[in-house]
N, C-alpha and C. Protein backbone atom coordinates (compact mmCIF):
# COMPACT_ATOMS: atom_id res chain seq x y z
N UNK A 1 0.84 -1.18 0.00
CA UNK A 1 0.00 0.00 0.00
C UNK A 1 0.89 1.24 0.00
N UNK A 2 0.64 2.57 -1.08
CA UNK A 2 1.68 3.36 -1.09
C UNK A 2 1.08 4.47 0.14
N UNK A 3 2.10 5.16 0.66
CA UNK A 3 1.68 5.98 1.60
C UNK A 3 1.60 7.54 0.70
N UNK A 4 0.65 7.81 1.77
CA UNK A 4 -0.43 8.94 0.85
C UNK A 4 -0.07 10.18 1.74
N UNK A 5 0.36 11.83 1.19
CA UNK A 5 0.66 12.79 1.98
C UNK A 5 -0.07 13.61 0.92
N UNK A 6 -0.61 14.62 2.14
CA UNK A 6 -0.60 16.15 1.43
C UNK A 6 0.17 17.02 1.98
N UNK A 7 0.77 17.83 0.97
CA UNK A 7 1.93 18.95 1.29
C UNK A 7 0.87 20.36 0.74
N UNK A 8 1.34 20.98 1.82
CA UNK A 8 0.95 22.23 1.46
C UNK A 8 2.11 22.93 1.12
N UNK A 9 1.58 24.42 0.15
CA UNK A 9 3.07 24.97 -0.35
C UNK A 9 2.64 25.99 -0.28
N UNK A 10 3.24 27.24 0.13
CA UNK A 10 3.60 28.46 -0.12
C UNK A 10 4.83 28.98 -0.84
N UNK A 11 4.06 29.42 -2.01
CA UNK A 11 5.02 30.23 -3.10
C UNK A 11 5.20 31.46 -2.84
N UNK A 12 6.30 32.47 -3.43
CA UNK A 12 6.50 33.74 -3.68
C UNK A 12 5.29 33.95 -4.51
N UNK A 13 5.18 35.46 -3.83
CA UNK A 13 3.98 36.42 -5.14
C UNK A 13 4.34 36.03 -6.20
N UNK A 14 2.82 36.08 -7.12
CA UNK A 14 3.24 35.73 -8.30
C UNK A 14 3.83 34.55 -9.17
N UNK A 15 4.32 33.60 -8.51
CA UNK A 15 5.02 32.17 -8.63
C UNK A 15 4.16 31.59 -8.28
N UNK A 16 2.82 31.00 -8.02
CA UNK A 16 2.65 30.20 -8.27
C UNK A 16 2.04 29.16 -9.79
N UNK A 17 2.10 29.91 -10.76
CA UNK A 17 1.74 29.24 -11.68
C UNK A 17 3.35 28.65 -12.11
N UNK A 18 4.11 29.28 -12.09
CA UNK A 18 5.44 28.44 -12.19
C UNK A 18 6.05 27.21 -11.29
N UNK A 19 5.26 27.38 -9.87
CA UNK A 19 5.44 25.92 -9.53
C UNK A 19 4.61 25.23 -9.65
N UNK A 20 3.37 25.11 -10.24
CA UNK A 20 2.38 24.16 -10.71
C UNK A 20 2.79 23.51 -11.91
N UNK A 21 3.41 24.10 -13.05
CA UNK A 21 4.22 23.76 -13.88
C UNK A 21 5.26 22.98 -13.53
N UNK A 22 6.00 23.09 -13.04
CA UNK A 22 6.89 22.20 -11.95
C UNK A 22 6.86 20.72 -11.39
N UNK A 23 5.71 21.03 -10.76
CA UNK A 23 5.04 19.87 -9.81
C UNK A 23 4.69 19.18 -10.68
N UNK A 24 3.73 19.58 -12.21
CA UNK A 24 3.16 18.52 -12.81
C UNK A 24 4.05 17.68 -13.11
N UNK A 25 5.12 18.04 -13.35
CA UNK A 25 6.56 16.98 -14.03
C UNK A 25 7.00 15.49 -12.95
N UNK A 26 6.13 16.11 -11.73
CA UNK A 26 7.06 14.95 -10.78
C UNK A 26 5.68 13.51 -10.66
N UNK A 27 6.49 12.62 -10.79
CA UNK A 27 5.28 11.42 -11.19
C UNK A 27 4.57 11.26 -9.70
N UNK A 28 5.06 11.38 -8.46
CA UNK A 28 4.50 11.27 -7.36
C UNK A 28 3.67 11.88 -6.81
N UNK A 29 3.39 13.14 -7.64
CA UNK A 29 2.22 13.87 -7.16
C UNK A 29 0.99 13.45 -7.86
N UNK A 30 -0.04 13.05 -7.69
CA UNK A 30 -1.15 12.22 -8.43
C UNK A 30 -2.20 13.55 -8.46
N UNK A 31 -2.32 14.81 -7.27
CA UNK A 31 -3.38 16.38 -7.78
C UNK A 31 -2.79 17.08 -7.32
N UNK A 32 -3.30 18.06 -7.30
CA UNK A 32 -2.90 19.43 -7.15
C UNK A 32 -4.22 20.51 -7.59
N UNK A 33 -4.14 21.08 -6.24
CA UNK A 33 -4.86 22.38 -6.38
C UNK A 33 -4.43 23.55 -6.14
N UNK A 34 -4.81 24.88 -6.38
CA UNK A 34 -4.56 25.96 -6.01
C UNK A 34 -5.40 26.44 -5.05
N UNK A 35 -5.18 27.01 -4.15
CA UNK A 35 -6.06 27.36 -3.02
C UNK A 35 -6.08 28.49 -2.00
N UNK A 36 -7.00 29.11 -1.26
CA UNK A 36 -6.72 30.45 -0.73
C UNK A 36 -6.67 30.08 0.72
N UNK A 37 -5.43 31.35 1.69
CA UNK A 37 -5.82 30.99 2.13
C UNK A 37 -3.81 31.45 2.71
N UNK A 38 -3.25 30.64 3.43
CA UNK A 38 -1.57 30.99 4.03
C UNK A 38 -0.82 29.94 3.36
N UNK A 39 -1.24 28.60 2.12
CA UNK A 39 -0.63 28.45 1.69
C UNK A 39 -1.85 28.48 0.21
N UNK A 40 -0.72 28.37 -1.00
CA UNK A 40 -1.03 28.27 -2.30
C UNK A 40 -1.88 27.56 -3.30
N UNK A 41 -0.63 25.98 -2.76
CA UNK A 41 -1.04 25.01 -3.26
C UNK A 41 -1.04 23.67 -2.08
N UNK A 42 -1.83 23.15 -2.82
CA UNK A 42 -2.06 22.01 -1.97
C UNK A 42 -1.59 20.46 -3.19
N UNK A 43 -0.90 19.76 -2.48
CA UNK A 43 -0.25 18.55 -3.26
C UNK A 43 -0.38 17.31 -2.45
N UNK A 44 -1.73 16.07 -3.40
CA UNK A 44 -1.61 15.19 -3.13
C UNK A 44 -0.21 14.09 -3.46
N UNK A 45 0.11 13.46 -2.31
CA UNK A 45 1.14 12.85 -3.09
C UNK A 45 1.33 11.25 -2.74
N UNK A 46 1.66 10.82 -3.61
CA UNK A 46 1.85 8.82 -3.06
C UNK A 46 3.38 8.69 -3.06
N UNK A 47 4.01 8.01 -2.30
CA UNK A 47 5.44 7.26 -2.53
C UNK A 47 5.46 6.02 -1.55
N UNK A 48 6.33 5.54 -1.91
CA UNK A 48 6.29 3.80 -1.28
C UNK A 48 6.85 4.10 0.12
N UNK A 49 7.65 4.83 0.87
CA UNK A 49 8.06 5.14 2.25
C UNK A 49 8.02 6.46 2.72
N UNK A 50 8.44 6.74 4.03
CA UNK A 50 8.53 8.07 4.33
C UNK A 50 9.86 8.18 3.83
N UNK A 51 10.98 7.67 4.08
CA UNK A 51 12.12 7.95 3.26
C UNK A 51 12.04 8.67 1.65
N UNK A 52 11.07 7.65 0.95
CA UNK A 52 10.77 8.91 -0.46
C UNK A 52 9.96 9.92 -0.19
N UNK A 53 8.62 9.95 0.52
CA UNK A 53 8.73 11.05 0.67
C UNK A 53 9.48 12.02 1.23
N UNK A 54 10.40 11.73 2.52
CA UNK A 54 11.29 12.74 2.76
C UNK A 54 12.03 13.54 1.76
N UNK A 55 12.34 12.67 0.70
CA UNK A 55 13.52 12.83 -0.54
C UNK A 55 13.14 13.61 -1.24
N UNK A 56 11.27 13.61 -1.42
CA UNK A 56 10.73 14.51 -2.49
C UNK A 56 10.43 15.74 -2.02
N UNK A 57 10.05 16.26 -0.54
CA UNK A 57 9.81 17.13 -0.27
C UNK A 57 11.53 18.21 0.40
N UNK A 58 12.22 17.70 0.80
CA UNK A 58 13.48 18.25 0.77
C UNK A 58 14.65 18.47 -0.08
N UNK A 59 14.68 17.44 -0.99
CA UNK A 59 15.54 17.42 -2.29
C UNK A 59 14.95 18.07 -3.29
N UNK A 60 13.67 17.81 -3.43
CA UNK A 60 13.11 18.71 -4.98
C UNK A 60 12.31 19.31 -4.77
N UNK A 61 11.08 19.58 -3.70
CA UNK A 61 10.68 20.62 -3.87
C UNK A 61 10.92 22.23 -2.89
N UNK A 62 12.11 21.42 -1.99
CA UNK A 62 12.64 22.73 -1.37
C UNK A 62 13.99 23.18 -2.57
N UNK A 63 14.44 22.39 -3.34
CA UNK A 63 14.97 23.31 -4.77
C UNK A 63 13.90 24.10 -5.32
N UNK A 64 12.89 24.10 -5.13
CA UNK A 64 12.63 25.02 -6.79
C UNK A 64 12.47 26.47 -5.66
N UNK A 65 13.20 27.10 -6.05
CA UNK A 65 13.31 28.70 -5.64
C UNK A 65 11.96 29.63 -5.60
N UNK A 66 11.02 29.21 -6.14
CA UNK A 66 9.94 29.95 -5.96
C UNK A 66 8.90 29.60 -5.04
N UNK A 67 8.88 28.30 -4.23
CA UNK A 67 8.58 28.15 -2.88
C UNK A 67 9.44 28.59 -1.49
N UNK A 68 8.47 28.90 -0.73
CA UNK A 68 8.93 29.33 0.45
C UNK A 68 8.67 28.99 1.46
N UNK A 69 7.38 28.07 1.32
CA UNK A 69 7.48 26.95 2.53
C UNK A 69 6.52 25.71 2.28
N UNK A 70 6.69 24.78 3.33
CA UNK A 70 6.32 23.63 2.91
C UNK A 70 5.54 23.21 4.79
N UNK A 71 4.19 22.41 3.54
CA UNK A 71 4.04 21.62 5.47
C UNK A 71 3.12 20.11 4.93
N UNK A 72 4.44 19.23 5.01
CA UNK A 72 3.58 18.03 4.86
C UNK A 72 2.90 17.17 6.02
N UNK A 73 1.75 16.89 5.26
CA UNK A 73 0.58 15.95 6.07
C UNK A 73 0.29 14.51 5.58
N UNK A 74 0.92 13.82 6.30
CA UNK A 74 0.51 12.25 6.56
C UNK A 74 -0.56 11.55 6.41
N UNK A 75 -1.13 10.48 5.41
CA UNK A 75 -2.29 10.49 6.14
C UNK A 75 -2.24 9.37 7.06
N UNK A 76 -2.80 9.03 7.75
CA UNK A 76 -2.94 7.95 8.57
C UNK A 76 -4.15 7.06 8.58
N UNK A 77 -4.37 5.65 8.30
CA UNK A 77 -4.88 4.94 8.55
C UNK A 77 -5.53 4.37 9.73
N UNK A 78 -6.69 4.83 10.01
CA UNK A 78 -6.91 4.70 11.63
C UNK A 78 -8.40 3.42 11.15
N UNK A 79 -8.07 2.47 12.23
CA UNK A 79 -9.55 1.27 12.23
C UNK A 79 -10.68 1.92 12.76
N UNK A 80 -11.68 1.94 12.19
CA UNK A 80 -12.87 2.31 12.82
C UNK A 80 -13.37 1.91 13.77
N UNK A 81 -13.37 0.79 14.21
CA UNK A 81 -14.03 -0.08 15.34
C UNK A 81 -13.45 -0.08 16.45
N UNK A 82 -11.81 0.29 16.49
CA UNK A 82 -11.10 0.49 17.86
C UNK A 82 -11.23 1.67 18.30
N UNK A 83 -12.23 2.63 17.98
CA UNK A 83 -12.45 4.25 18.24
C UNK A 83 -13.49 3.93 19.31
N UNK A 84 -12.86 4.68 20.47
CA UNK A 84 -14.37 5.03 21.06
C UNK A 84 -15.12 6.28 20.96
């Protein structure tokens, strides 16, 4: 089962249509929206560990210079029936 994150992104003014362009290139992001609000964009993403995702959100998308911040979200798998 691949593990599933959303990253939120905050771009520089004006940049974000240049990192949407960007993002589409990377195969691990499966959507992407634009959105209002303290961050930009919002990025669904799949990779097989937290190790790749670590790799994707610190190696490539803290390169592209027209983001300025990042906040990824996990999702977690929780059983329904062990909830009280």
């Amino acid at each position: 089962m691949p593990l599933k994150a959303y990253i939120l992104i905050n771009t520089k003014i004006g940049k974000t249509a240049d990192v949407l362009k960007q993002l589409k290139e990377m195969d691990e992001i499966k959507h992407l929206d634009v959105i209002m609000g303290p961050y930009d964009i919002i990025a669904q993403v799949e990779t097989d560990s937290h190790d790749s995702l670590s790799q994707i959100v610190m190696q490539r998308l803290q390169a592209i210079d027209a983001i300025k911040h990042t906040m990824t979200c996990t999702v977690v798998n929780v059983d329904q029936e062990t909830q009280t």
